[in-house]
PDB file of N, CA and C in Angstrom:
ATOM      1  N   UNK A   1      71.865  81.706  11.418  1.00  0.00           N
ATOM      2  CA  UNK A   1      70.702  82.390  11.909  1.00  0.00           C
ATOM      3  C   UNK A   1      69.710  82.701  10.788  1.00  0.00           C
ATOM      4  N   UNK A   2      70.539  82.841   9.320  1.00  0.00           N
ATOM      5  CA  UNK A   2      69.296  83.651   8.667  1.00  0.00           C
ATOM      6  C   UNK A   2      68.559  82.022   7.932  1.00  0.00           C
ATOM      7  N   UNK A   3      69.175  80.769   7.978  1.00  0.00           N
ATOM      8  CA  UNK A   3      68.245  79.845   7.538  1.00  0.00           C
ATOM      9  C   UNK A   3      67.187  79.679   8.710  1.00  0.00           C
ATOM     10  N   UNK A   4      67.716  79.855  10.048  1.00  0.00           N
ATOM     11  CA  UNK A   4      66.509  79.392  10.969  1.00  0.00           C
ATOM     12  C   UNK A   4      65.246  80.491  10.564  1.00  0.00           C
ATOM     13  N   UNK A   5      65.511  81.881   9.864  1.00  0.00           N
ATOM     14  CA  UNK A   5      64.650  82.739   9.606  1.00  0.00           C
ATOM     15  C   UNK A   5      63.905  82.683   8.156  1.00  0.00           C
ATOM     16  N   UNK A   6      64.614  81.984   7.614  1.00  0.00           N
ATOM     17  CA  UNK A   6      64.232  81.348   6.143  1.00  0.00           C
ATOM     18  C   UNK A   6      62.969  80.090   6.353  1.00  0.00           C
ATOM     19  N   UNK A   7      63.846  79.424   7.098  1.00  0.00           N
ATOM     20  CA  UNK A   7      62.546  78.210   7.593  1.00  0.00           C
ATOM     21  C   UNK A   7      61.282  78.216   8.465  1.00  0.00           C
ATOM     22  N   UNK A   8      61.574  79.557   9.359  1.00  0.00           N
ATOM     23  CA  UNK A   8      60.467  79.709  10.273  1.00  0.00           C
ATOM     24  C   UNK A   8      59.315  80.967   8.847  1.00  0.00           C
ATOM     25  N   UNK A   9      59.503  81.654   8.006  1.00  0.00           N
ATOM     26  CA  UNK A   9      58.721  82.358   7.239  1.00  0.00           C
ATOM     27  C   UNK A   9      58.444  81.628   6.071  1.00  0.00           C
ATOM     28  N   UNK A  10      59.494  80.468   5.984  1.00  0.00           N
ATOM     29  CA  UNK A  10      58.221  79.469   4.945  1.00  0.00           C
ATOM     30  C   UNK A  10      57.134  78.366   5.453  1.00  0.00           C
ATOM     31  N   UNK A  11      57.791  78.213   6.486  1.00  0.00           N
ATOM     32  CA  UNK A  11      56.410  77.370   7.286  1.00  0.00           C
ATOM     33  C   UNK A  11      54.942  78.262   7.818  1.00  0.00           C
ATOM     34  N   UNK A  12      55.495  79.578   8.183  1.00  0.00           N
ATOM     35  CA  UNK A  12      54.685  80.367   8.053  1.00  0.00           C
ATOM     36  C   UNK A  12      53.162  80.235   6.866  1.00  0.00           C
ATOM     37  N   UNK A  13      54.208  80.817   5.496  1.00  0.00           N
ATOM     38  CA  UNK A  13      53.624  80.809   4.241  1.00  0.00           C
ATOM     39  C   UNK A  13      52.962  79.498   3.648  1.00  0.00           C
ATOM     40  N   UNK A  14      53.879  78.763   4.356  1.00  0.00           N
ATOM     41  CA  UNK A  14      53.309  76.678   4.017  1.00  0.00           C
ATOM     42  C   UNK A  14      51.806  76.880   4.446  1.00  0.00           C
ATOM     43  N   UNK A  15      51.649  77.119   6.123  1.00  0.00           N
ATOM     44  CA  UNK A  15      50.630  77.174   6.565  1.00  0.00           C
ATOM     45  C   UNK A  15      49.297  77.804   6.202  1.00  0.00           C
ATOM     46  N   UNK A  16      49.750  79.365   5.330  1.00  0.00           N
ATOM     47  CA  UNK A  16      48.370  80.070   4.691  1.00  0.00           C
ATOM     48  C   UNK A  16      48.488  79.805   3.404  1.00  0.00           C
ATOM     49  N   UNK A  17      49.088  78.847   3.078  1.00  0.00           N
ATOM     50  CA  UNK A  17      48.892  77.986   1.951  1.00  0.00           C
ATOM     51  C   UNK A  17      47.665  77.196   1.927  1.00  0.00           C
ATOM     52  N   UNK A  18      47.770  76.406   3.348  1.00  0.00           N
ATOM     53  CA  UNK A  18      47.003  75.335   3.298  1.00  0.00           C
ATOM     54  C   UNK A  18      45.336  76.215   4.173  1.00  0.00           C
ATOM     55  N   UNK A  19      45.771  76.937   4.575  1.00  0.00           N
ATOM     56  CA  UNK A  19      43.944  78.153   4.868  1.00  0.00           C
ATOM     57  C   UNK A  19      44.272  78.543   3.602  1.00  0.00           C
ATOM     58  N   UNK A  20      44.516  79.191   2.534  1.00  0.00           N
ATOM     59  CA  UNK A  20      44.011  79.259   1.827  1.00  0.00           C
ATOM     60  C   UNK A  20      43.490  78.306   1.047  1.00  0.00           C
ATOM     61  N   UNK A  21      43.972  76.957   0.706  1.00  0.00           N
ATOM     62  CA  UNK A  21      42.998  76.040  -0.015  1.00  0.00           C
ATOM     63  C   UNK A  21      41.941  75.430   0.937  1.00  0.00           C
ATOM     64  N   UNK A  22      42.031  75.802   2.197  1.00  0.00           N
ATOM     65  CA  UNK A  22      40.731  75.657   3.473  1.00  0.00           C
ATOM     66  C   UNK A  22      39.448  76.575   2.525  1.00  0.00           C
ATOM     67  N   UNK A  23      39.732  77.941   2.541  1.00  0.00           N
ATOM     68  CA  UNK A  23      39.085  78.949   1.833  1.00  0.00           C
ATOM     69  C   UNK A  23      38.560  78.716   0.559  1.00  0.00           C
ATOM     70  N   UNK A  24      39.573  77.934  -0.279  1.00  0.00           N
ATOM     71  CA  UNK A  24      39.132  77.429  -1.678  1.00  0.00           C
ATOM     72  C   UNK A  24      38.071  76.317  -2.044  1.00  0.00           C
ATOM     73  N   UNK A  25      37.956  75.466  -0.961  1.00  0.00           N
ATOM     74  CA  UNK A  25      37.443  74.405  -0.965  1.00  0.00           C
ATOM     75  C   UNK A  25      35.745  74.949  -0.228  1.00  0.00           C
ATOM     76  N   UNK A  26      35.693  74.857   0.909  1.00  0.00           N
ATOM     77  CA  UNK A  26      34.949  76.055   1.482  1.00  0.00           C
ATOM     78  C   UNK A  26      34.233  77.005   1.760  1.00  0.00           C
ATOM     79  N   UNK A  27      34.570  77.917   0.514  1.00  0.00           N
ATOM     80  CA  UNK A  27      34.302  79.201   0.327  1.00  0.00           C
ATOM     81  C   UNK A  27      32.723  79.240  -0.021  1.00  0.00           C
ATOM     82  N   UNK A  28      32.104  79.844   0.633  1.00  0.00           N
ATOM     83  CA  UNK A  28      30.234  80.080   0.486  1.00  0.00           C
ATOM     84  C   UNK A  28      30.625  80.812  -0.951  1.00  0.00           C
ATOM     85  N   UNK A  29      31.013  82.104  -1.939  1.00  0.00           N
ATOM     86  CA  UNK A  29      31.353  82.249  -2.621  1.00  0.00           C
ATOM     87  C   UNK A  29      32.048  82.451  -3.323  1.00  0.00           C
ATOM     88  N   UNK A  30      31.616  82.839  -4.808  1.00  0.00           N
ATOM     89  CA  UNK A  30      32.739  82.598  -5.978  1.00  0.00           C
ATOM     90  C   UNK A  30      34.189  83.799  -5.183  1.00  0.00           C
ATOM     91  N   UNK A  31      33.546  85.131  -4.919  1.00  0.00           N
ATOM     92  CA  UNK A  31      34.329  86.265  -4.585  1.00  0.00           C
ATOM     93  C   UNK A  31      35.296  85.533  -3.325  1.00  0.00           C
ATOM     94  N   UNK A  32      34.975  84.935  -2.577  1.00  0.00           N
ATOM     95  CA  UNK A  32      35.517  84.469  -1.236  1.00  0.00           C
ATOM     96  C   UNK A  32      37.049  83.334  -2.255  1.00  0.00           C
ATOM     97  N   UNK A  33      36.401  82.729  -3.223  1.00  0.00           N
ATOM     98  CA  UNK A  33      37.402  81.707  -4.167  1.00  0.00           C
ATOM     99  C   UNK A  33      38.057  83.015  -4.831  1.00  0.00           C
ATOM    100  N   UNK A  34      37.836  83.806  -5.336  1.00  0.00           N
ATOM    101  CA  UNK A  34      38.678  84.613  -6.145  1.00  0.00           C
ATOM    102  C   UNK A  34      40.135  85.287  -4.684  1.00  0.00           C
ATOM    103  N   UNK A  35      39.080  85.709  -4.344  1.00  0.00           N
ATOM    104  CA  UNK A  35      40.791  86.580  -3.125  1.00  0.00           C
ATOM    105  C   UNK A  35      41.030  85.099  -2.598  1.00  0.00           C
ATOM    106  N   UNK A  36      40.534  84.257  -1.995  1.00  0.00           N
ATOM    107  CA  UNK A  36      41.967  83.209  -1.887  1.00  0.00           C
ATOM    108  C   UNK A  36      42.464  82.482  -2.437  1.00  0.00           C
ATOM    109  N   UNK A  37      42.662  82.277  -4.058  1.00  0.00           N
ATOM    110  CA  UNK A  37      43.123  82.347  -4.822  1.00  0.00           C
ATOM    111  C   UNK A  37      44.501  83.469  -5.219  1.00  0.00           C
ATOM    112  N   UNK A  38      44.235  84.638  -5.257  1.00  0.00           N
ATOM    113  CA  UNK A  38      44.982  85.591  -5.131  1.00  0.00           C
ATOM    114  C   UNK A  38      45.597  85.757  -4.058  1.00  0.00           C
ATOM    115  N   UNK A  39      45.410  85.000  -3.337  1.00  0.00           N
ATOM    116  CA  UNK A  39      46.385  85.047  -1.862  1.00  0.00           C
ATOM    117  C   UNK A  39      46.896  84.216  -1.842  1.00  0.00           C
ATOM    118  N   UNK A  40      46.921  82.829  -2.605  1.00  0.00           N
ATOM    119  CA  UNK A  40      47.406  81.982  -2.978  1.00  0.00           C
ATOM    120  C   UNK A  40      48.738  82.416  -3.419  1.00  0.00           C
ATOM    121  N   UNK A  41      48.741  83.203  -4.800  1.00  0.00           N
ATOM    122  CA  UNK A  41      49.406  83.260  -5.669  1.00  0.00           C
ATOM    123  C   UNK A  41      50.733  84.248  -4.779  1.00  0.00           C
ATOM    124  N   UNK A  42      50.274  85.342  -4.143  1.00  0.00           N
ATOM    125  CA  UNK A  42      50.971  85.815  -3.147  1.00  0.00           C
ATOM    126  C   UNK A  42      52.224  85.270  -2.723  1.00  0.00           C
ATOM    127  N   UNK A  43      51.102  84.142  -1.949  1.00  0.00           N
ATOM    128  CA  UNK A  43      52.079  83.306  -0.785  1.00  0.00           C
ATOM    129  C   UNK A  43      52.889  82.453  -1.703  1.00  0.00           C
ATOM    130  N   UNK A  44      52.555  81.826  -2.598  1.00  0.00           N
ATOM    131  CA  UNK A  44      53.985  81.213  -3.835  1.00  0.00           C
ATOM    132  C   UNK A  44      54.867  82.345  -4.142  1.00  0.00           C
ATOM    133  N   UNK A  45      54.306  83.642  -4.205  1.00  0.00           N
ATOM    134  CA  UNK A  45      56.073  84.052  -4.575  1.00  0.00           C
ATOM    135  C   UNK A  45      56.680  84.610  -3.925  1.00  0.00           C
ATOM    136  N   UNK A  46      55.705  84.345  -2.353  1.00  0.00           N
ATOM    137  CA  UNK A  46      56.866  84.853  -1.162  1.00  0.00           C
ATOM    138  C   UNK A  46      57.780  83.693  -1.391  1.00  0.00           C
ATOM    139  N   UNK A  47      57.338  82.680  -0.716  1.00  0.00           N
ATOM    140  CA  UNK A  47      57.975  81.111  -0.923  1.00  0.00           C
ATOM    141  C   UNK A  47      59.353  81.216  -1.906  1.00  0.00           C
ATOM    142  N   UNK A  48      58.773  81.544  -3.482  1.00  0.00           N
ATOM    143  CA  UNK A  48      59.956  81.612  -4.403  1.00  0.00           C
ATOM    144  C   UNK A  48      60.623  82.335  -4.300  1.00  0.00           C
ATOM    145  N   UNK A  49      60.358  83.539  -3.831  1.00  0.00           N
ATOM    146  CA  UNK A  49      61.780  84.650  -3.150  1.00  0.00           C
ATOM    147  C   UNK A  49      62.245  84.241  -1.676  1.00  0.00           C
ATOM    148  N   UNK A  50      62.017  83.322  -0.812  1.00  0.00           N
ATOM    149  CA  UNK A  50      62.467  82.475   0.167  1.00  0.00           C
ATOM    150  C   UNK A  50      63.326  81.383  -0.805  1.00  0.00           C
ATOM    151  N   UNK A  51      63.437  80.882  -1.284  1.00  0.00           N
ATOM    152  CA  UNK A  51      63.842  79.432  -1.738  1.00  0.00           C
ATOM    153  C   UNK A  51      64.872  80.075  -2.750  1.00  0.00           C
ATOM    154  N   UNK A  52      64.663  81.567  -3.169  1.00  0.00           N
ATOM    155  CA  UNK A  52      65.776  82.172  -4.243  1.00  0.00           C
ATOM    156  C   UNK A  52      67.044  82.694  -3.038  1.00  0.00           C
ATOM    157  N   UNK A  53      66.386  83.051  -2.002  1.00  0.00           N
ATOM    158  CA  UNK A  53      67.368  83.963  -0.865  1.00  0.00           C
ATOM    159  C   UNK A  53      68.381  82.548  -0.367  1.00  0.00           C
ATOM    160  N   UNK A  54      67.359  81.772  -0.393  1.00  0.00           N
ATOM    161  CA  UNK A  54      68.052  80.192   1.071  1.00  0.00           C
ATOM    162  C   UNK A  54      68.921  79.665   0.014  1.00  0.00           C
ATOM    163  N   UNK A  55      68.981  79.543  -1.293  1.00  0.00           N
ATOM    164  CA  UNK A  55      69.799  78.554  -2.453  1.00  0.00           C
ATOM    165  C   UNK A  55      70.850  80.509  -3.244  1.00  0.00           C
ATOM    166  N   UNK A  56      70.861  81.418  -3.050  1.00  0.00           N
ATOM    167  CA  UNK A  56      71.201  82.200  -3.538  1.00  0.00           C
ATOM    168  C   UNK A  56      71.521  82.570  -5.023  1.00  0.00           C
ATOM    169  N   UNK A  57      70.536  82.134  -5.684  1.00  0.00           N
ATOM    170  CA  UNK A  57      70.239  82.526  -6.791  1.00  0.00           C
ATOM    171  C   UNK A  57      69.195  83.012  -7.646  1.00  0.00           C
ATOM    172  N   UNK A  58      69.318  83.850  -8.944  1.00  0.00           N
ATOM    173  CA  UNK A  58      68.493  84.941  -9.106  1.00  0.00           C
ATOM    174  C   UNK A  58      67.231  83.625  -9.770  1.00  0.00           C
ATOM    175  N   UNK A  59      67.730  83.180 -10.384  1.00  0.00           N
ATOM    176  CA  UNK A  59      66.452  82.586 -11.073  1.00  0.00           C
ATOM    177  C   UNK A  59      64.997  82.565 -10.308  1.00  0.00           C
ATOM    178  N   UNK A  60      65.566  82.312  -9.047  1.00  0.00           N
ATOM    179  CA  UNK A  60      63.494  81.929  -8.541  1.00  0.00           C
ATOM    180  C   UNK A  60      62.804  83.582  -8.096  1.00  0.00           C
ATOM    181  N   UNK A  61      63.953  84.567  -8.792  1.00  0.00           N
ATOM    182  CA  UNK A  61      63.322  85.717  -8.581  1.00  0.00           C
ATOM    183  C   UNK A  61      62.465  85.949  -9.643  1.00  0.00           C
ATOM    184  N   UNK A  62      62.971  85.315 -10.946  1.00  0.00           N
ATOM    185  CA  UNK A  62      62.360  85.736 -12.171  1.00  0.00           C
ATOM    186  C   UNK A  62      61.213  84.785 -11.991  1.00  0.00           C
ATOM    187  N   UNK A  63      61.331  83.593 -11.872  1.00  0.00           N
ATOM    188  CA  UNK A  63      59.693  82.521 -11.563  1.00  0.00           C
ATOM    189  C   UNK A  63      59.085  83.518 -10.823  1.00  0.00           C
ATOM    190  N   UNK A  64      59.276  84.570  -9.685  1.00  0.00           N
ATOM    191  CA  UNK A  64      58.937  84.731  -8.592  1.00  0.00           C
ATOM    192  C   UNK A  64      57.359  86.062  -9.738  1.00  0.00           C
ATOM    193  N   UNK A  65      58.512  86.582 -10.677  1.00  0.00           N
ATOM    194  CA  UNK A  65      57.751  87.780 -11.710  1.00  0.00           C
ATOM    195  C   UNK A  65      56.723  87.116 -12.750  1.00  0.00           C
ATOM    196  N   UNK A  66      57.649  85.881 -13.196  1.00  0.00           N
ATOM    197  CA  UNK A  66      56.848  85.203 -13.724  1.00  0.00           C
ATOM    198  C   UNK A  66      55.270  84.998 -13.116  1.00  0.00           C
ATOM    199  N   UNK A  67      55.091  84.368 -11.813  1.00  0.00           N
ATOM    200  CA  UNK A  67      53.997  83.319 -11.496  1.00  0.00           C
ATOM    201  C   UNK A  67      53.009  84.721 -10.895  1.00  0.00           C
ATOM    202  N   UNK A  68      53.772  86.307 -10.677  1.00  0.00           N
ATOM    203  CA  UNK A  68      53.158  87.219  -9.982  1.00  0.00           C
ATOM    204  C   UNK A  68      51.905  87.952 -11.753  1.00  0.00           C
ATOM    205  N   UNK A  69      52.771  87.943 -12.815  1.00  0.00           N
ATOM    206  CA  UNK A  69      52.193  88.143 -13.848  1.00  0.00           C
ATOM    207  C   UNK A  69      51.122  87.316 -13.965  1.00  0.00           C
ATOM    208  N   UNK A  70      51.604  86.119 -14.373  1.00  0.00           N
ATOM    209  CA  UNK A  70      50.185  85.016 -14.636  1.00  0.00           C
ATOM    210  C   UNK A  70      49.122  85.268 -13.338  1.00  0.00           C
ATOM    211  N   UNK A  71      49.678  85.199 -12.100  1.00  0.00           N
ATOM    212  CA  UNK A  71      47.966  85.633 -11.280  1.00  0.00           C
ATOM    213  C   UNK A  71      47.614  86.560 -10.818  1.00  0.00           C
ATOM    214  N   UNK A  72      48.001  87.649 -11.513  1.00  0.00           N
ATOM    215  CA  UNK A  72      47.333  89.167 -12.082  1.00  0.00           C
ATOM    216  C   UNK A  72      46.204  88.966 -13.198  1.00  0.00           C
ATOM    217  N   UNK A  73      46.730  88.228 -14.396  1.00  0.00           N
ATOM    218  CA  UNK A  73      46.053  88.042 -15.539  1.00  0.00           C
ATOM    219  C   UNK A  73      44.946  87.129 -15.083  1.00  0.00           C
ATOM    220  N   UNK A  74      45.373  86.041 -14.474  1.00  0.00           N
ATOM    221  CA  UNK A  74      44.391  84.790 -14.044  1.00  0.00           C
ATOM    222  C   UNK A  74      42.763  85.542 -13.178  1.00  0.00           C
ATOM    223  N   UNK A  75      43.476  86.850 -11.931  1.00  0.00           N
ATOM    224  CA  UNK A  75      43.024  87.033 -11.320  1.00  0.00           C
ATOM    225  C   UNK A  75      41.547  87.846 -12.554  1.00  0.00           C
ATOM    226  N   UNK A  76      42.146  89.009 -13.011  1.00  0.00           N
ATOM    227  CA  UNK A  76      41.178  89.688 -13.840  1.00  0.00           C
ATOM    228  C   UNK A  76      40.163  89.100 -14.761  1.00  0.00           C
ATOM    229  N   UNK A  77      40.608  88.024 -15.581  1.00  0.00           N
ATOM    230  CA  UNK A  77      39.809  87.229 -16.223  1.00  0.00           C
ATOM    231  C   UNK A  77      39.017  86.888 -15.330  1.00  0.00           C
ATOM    232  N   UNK A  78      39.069  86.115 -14.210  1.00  0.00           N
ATOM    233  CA  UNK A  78      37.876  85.379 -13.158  1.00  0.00           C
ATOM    234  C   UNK A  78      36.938  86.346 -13.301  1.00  0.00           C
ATOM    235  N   UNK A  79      37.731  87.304 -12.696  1.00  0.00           N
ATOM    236  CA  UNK A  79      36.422  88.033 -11.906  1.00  0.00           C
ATOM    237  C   UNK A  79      35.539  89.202 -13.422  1.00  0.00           C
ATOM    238  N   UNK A  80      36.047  88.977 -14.356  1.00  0.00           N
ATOM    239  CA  UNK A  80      35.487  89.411 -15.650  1.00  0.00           C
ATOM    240  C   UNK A  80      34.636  88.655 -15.986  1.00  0.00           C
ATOM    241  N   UNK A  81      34.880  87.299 -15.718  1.00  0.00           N
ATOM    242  CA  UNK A  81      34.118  86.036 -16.164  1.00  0.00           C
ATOM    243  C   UNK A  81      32.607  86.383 -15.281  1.00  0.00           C
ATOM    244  N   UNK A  82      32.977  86.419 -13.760  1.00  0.00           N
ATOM    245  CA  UNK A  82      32.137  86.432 -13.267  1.00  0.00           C
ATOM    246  C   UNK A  82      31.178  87.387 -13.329  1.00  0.00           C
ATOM    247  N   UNK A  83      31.566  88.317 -13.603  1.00  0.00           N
ATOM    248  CA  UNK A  83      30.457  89.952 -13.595  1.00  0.00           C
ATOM    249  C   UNK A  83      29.787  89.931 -14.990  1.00  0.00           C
ATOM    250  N   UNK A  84      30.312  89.397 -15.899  1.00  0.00           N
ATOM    251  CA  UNK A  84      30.020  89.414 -17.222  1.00  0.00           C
ATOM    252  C   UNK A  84      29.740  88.385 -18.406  1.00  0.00           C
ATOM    253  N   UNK A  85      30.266  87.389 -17.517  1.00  0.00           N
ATOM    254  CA  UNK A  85      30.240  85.859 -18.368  1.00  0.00           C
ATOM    255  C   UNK A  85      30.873  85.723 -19.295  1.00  0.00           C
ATOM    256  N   UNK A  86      31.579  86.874 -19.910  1.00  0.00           N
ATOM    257  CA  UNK A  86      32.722  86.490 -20.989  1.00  0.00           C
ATOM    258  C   UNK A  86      33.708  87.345 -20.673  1.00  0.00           C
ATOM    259  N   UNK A  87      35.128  86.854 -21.130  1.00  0.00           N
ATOM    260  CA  UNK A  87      36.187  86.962 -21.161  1.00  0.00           C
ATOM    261  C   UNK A  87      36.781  88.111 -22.402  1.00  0.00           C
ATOM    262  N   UNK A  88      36.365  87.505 -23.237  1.00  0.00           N
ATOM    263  CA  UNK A  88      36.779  88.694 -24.165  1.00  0.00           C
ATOM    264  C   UNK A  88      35.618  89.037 -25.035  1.00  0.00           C
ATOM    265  N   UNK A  89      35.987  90.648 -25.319  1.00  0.00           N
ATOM    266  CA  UNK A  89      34.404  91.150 -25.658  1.00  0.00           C
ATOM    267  C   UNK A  89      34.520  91.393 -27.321  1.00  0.00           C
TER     268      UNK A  89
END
């Protein structure tokens, strides 16, 4: 039962995967590319804590911290970039 629940919440996440690169591609603006982007990044580490639960091991929890760090950082730079045009002051 709990893979049929594993597979029905990553197809889920598959799916606003692919609206979100609808959104990315799309997007009238930069701000509209920044949050789905960040919703992007989201939905990968639901996925990697799905794929850590369905194979039962810790590792794709740590990718899961890993990939949540990098698009925190990714996220702030953008939108620094954008308000300000540079990155570091």
């Amino acid at each position: 039962m709990i893979e049929l629940a594993l597979l029905f919440a990553a197809g889920c996440y598959g799916i606003a995967l692919l609206l979100d690169l609808w959104r990315i591609v799309l997007g009238p603006h930069a701000a509209d590319r920044i949050l789905a982007l960040d919703t992007m990044v989201i939905n990968v580490i639901a996925l990697l804590v799905l794929y850590g639960v369905w194979r039962g091991t810790a590792i794709y929890f740590e990718a899961a911290m890993l990939v949540a760090m990098v698009g925190f950082v990714s996220t702030v730079a953008y939108c620094r970039f954008l308000l300000r045009g540079d990155i570091i002051e």
